[in-house]
C-alpha atoms as a PDB file:
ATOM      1  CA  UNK A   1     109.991  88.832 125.185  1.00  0.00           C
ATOM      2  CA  UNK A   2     111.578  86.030 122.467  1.00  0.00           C
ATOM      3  CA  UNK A   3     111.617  87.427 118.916  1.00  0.00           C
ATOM      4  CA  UNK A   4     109.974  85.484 116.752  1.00  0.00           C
ATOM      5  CA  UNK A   5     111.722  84.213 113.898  1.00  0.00           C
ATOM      6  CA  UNK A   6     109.935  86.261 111.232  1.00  0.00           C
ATOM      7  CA  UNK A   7     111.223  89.652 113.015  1.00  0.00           C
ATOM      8  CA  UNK A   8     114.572  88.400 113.296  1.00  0.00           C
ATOM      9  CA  UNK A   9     114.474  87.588 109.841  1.00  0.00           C
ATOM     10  CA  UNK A  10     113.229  91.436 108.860  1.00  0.00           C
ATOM     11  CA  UNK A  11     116.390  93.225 111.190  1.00  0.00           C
ATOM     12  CA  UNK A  12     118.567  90.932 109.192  1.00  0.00           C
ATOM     13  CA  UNK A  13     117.863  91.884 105.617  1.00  0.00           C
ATOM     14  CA  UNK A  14     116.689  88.700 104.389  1.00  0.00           C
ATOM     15  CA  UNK A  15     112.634  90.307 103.930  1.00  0.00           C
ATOM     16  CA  UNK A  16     112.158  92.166 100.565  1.00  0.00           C
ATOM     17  CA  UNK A  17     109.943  95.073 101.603  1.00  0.00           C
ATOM     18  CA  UNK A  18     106.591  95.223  98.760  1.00  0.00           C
ATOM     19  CA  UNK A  19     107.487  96.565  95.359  1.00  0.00           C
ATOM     20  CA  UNK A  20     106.580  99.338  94.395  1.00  0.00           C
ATOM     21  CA  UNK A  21     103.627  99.895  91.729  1.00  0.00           C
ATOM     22  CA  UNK A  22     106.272 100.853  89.195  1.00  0.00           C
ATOM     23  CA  UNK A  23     108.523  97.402  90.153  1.00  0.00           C
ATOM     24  CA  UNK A  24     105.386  95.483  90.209  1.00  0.00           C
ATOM     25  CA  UNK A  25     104.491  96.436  86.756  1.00  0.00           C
ATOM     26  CA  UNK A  26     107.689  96.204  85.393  1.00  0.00           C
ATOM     27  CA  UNK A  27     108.269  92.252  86.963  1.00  0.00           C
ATOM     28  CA  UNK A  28     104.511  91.332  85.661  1.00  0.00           C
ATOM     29  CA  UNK A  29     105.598  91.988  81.861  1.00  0.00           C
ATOM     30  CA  UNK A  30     109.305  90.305  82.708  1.00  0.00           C
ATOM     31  CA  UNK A  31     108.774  87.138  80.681  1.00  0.00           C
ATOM     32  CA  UNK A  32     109.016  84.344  82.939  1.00  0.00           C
ATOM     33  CA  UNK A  33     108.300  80.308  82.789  1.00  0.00           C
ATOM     34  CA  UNK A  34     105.267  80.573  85.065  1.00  0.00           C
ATOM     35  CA  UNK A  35     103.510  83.416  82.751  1.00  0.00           C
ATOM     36  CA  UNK A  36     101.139  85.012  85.440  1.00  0.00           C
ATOM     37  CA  UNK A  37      97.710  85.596  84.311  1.00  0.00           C
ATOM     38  CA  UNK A  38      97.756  89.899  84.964  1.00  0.00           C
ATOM     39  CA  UNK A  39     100.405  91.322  82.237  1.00  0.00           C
ATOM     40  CA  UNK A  40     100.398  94.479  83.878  1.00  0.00           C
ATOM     41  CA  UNK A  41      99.723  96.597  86.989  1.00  0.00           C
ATOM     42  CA  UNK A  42      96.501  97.465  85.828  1.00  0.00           C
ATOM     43  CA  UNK A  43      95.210  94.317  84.867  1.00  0.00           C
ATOM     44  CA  UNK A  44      96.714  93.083  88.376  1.00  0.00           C
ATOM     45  CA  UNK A  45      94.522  95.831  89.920  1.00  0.00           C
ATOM     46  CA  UNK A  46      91.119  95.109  88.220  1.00  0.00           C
ATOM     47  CA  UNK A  47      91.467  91.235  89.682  1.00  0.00           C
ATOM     48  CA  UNK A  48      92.363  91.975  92.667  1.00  0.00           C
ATOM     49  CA  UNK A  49      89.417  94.233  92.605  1.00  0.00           C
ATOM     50  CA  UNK A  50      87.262  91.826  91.746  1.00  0.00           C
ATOM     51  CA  UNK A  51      88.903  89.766  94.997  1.00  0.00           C
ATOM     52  CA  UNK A  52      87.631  92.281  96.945  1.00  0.00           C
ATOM     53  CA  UNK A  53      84.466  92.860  95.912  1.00  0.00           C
ATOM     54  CA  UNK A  54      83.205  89.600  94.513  1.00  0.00           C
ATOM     55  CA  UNK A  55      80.754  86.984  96.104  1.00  0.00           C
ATOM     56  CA  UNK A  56      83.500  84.568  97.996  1.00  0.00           C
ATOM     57  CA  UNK A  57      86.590  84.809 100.399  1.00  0.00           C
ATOM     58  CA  UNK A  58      89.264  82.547  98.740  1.00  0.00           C
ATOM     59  CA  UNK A  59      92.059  81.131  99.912  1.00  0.00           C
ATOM     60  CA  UNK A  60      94.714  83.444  99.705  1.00  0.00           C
ATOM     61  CA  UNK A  61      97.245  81.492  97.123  1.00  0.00           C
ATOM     62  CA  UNK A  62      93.903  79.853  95.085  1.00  0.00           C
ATOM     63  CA  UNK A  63      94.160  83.077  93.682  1.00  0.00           C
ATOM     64  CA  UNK A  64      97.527  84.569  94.293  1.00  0.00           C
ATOM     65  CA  UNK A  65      99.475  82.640  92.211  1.00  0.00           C
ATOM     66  CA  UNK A  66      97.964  82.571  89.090  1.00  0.00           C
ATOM     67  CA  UNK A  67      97.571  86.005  89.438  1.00  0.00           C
ATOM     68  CA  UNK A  68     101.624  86.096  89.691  1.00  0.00           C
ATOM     69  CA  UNK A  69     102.573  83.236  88.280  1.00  0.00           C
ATOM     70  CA  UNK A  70     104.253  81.723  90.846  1.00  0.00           C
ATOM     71  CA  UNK A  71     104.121  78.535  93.483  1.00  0.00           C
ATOM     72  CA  UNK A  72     103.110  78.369  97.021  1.00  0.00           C
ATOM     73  CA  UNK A  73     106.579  78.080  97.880  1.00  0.00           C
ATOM     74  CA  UNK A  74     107.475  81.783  96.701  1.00  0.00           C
ATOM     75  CA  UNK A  75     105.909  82.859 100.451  1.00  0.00           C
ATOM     76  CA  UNK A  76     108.885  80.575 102.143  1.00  0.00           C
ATOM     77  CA  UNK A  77     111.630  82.844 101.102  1.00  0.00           C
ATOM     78  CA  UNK A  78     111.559  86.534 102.024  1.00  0.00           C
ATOM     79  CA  UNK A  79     114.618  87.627 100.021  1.00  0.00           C
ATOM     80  CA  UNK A  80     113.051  87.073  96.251  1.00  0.00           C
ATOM     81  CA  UNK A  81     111.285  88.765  94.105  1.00  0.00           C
ATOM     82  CA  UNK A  82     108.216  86.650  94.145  1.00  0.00           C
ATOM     83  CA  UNK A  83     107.688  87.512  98.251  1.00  0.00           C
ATOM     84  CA  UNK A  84     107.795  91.381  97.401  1.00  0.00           C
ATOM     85  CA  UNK A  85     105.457  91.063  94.634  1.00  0.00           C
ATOM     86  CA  UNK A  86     103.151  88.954  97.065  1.00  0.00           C
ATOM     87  CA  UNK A  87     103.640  91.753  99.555  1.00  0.00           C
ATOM     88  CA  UNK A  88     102.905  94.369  96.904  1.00  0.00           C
ATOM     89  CA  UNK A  89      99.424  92.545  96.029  1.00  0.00           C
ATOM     90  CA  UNK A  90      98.545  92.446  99.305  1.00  0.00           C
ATOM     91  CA  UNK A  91      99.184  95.692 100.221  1.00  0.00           C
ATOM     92  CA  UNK A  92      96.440  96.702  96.749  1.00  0.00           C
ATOM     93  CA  UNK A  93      94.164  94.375  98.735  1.00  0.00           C
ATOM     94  CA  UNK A  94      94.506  95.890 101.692  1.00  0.00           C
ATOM     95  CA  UNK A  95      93.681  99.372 100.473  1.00  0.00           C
ATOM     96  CA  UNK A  96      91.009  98.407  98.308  1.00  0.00           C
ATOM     97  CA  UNK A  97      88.997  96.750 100.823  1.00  0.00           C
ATOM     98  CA  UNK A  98      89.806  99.507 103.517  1.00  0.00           C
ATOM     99  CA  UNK A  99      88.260 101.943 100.756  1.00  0.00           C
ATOM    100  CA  UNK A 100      85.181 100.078  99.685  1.00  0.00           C
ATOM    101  CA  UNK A 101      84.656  99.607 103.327  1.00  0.00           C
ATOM    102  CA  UNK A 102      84.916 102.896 104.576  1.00  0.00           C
ATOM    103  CA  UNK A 103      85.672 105.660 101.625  1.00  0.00           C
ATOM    104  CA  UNK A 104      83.345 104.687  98.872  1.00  0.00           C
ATOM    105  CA  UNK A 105      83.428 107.814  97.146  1.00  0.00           C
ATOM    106  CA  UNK A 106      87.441 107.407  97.061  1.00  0.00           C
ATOM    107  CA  UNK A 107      87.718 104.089  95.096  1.00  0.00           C
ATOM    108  CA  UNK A 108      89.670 105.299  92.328  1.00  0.00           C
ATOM    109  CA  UNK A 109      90.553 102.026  89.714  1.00  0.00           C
ATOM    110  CA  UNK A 110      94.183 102.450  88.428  1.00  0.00           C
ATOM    111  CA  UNK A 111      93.394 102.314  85.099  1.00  0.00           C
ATOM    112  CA  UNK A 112      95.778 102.991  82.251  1.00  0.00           C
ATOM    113  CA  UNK A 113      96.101 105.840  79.784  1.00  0.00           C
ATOM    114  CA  UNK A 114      96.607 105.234  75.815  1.00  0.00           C
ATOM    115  CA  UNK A 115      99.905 107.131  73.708  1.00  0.00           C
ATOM    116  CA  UNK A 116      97.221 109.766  73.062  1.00  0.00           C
ATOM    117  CA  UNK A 117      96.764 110.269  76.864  1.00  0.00           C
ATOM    118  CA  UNK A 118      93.184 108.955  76.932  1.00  0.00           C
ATOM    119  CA  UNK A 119      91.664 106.532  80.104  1.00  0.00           C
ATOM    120  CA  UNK A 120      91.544 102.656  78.970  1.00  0.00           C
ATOM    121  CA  UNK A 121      89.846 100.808  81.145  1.00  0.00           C
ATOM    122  CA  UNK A 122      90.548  97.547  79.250  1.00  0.00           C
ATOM    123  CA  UNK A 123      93.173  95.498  80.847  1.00  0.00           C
ATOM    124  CA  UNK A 124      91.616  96.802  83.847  1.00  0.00           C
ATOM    125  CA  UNK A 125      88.592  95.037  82.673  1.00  0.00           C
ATOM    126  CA  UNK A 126      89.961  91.983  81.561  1.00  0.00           C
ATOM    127  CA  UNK A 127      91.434  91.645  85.204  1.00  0.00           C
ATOM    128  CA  UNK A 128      88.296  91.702  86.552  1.00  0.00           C
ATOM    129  CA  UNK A 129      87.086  89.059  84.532  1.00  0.00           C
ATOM    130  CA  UNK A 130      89.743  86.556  84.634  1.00  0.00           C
ATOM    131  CA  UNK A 131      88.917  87.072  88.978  1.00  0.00           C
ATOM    132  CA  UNK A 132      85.493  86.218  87.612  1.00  0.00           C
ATOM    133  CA  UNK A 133      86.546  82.979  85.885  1.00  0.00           C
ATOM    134  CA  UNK A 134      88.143  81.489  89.215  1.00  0.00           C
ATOM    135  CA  UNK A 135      84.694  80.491  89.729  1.00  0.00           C
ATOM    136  CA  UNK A 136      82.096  81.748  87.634  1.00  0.00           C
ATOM    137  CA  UNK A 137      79.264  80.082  89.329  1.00  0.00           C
ATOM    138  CA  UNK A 138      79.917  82.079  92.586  1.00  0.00           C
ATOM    139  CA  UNK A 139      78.597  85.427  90.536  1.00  0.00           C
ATOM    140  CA  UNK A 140      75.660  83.648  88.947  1.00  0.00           C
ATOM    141  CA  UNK A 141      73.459  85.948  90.471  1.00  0.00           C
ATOM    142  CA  UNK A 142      74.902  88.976  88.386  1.00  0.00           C
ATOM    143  CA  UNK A 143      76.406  86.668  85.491  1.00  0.00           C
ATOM    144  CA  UNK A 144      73.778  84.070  84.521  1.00  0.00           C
ATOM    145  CA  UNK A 145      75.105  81.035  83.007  1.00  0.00           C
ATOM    146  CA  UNK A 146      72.939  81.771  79.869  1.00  0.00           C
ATOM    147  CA  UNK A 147      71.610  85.137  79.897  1.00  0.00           C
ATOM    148  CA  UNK A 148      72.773  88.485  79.725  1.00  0.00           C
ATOM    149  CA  UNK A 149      74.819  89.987  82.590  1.00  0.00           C
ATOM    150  CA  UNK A 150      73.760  92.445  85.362  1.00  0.00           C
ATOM    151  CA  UNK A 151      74.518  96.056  84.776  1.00  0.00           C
ATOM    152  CA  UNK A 152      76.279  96.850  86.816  1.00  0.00           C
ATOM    153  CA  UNK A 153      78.684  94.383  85.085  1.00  0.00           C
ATOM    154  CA  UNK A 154      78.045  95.688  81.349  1.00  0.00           C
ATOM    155  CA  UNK A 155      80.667  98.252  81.281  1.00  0.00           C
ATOM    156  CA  UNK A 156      83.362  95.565  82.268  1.00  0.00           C
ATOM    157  CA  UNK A 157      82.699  92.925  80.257  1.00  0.00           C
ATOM    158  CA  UNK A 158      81.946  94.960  77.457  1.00  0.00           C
ATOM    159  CA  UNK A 159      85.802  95.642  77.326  1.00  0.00           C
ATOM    160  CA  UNK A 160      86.719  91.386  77.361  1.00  0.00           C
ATOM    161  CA  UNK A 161      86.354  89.312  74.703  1.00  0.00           C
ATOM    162  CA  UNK A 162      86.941  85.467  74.387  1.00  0.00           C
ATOM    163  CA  UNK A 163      89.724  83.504  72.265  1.00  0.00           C
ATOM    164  CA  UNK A 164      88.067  83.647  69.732  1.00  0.00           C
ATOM    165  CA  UNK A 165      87.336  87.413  69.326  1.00  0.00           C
ATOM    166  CA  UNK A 166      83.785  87.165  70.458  1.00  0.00           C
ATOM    167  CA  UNK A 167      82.124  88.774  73.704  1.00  0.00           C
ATOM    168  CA  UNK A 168      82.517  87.027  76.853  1.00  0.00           C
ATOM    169  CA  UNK A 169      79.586  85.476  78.343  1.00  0.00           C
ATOM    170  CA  UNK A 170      76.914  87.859  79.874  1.00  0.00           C
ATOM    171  CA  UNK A 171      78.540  90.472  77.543  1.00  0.00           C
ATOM    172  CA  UNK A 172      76.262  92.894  75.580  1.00  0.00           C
ATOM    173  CA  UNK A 173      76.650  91.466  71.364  1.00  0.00           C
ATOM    174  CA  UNK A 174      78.814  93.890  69.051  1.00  0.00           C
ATOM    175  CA  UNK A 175      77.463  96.700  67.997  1.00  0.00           C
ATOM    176  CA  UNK A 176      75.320  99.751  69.314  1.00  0.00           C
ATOM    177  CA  UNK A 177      75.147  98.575  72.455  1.00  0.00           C
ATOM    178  CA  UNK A 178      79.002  97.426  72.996  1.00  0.00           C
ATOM    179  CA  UNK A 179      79.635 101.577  72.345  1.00  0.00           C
ATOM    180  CA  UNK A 180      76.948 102.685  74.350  1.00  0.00           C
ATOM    181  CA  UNK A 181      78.301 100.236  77.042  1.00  0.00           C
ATOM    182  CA  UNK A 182      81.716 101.417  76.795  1.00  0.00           C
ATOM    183  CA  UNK A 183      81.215 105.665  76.739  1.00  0.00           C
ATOM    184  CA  UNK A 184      82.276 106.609  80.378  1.00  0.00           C
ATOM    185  CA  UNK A 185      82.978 103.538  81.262  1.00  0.00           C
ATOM    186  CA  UNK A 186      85.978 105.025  83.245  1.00  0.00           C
ATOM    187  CA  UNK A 187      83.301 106.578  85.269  1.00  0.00           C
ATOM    188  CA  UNK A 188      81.038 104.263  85.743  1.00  0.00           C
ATOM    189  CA  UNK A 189      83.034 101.472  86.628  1.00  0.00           C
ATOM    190  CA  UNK A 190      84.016 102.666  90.326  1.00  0.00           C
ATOM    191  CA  UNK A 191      80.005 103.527  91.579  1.00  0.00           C
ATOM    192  CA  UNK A 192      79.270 100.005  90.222  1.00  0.00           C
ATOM    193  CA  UNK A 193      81.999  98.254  91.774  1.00  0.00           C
ATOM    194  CA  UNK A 194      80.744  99.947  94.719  1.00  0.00           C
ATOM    195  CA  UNK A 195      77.396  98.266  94.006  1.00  0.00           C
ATOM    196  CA  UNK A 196      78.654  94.899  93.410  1.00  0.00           C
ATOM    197  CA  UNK A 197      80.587  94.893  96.877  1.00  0.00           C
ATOM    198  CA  UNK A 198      77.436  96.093  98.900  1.00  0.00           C
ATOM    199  CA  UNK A 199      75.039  93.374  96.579  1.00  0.00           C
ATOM    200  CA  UNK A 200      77.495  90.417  97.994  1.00  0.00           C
ATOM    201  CA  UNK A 201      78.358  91.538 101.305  1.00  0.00           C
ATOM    202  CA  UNK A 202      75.143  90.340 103.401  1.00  0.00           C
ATOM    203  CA  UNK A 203      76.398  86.749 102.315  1.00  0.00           C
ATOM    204  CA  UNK A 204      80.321  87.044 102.127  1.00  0.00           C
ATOM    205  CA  UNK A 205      80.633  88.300 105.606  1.00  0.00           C
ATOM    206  CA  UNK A 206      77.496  87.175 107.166  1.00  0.00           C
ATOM    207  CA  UNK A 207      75.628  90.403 107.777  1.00  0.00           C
ATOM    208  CA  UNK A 208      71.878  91.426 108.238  1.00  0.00           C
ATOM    209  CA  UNK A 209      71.097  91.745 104.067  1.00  0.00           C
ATOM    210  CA  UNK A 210      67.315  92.166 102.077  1.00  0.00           C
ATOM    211  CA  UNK A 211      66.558  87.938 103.616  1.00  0.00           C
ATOM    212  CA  UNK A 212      67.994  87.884 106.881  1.00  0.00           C
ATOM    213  CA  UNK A 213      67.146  84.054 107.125  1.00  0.00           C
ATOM    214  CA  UNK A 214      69.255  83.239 104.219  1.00  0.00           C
ATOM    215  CA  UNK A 215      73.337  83.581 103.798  1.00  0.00           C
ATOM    216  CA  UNK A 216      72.748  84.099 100.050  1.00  0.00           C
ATOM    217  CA  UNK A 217      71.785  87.364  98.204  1.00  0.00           C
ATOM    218  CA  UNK A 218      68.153  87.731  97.131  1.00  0.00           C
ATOM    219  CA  UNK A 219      67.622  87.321  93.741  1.00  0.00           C
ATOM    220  CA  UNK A 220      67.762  90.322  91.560  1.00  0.00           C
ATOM    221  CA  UNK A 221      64.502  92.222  90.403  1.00  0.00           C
ATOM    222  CA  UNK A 222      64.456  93.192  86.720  1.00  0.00           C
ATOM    223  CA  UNK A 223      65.860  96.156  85.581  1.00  0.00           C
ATOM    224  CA  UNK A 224      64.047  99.252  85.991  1.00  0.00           C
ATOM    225  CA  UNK A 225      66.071 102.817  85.027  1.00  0.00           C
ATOM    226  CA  UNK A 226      65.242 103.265  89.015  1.00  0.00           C
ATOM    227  CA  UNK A 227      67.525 100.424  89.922  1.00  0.00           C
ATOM    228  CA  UNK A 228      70.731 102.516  89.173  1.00  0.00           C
ATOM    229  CA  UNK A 229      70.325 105.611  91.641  1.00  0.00           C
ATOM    230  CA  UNK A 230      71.624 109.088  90.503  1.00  0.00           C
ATOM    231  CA  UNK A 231      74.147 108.555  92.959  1.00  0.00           C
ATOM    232  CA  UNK A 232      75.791 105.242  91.028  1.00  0.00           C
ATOM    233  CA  UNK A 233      76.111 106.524  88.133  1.00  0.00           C
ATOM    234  CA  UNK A 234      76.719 109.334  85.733  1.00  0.00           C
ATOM    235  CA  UNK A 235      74.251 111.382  83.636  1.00  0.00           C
ATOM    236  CA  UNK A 236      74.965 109.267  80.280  1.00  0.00           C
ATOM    237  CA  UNK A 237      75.227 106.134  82.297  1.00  0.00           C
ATOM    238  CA  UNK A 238      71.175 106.431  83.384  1.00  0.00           C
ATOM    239  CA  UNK A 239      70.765 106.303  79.841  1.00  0.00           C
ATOM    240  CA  UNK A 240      72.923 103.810  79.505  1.00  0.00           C
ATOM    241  CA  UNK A 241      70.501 102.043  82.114  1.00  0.00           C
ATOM    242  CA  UNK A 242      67.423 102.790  80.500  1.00  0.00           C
ATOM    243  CA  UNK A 243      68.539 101.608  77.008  1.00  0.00           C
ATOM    244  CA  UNK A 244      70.011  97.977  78.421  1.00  0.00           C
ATOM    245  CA  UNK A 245      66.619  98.207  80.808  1.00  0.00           C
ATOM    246  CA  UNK A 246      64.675  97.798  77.688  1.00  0.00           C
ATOM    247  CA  UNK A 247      66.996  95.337  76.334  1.00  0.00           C
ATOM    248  CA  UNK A 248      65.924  92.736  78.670  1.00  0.00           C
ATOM    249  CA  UNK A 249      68.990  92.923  81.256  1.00  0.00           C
ATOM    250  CA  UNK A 250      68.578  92.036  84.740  1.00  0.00           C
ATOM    251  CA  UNK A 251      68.756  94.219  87.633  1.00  0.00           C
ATOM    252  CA  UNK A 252      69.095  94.850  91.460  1.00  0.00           C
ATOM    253  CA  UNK A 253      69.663  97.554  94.107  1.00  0.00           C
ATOM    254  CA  UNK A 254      72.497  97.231  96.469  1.00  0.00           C
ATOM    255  CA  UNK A 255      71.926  96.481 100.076  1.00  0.00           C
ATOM    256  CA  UNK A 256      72.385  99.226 102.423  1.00  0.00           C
ATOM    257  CA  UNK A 257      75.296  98.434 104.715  1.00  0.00           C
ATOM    258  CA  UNK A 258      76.703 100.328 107.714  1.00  0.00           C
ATOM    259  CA  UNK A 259      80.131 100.124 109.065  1.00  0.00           C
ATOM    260  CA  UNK A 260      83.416  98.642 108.000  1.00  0.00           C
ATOM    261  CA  UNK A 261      84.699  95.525 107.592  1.00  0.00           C
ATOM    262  CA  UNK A 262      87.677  94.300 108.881  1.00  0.00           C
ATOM    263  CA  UNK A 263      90.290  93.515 105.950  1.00  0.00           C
ATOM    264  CA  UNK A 264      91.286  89.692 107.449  1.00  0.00           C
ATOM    265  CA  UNK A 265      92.377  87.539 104.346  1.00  0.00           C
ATOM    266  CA  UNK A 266      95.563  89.073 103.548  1.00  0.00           C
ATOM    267  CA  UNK A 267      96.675  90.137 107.089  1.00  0.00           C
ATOM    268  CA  UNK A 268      98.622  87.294 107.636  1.00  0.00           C
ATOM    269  CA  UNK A 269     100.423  87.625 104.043  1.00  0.00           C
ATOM    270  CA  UNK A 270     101.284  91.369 105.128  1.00  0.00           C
ATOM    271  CA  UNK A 271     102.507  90.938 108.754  1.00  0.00           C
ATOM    272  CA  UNK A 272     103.799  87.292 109.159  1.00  0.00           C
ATOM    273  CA  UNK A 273     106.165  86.951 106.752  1.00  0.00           C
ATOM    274  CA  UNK A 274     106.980  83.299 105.627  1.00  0.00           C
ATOM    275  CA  UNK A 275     107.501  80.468 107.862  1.00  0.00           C
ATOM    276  CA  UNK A 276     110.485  79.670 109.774  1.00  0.00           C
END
């Protein structure tokens, strides 16, 4: 059988193997010309998320490298540092999808800790959102153009704030409910990201969904404190639910989905190698 060129590339050194989470961190706050858009692994791992889980399959590099900060062209050499960070990210994709897929109860954000040792979800946060603003009008069913964001999102965007110093779109306004938002966020962000996958899946990869005649999501009911099951979130987050219930926000329970889906848009970044 003829080798292909990729593999005889790979026995002859000239393919970087991934990085590894520490390397990939460490070359994200490198300062380069092309300044990428995640700073750190963290923030890298909350837009990637987002990849995953979000309404639309992109193109691989439509979202790769701004989320590196680097060209198409970084694929056609295998011996930089640009390839293994490539291979790096999609190796996070890769697992993430394979876990919200198939281990639900497993997805496990890599958020960072503070000098005092406590969780911030933050950058993670702000990664999520900057995968948002690709294409916002993909998620308008969860963040209206003009009204206040589904909750499942409030715990996010509650950590991301604009140029300006002001919420982000969708976000809840400073104050009480900006705190409330925020206490256990750590924990409440993984059953809702788990939500948000499940909500988008019946149109993202074509699967029976609440309007089997239609390839996009049905619209979301209002927000009862029944929407979010005991199962999505914690004890403080139902209150959390009941208080942004009565605060007008929208709502909608995830579709029930069975099986696994296959993890295709990155397999050819993580086996092919570049072109030869």
């Amino acid at each position: 059988m003829t080798r292909r060129p990729v593999e005889a590339a790979a026995t002859s050194g000239m393919i970087r193997p991934p990085m590894s989470p520490d390397e990939l961190d460490r070359w994200l706050r490198t300062p380069r010309k092309l300044q990428p858009v995640a700073d750190s692994l963290t923030m890298l791992d909350g837009f990637v998320t987002a990849i995953v889980a979000g309404p639309v399959t992109y193109e691989p590099f439509g979202w790769l490298c701004p989320l590196l900060g680097v060209t198409k062209d970084a694929y056609l050499n295998g011996d930089t540092p640009e390839f293994a960070a490539i291979a790096a990210v999609a190796e996070r994709h890769n697992i993430i999808s394979a876990v919200l897929s198939e281990t639900q109860n497993q997805f496990t954000p890599l958020f960072s800790r503070s000098e005092t040792g406590d969780v911030d979800v933050g950058p993670w946060c702000r990664g999520f959102y900057a995968a948002i603003q690709l294409n916002p009008k993909f998620w308008r069913k969860l963040l209206p153009a003009r009204r206040q964001a589904h909750l499942w999102l409030i715990p996010i965007l509650a950590h991301c704030t604009g140029p300006d110093g002001r919420p982000v779109p969708g976000a809840p306004p400073l104050g009480p409910l900006t705190q409330l938002a925020r206490l256990d966020a750590h924990r409440n962000i993984p059953p809702a990201v788990v939500a948000i996958r499940e909500f988008w899946a019946p149109s993202r990869y074509n699967r029976a969904g609440p309007d089997p005649y239609s390839q996009q999501p049905s619209e979301p009911a209002r927000a009862t404190p029944s929407a979010l099951t005991p199962s999505l979130v914690s004890p403080r987050g139902r209150r959390i639910a009941r208080c942004f219930a009565r605060s007008g926000y929208p709502g909608a329970k995830p579709s029930s989905l069975s099986g696994a889906h296959s993890s295709l848009l990155m397999s050819a970044i993580v086996w092919s190698g570049p072109n030869e």
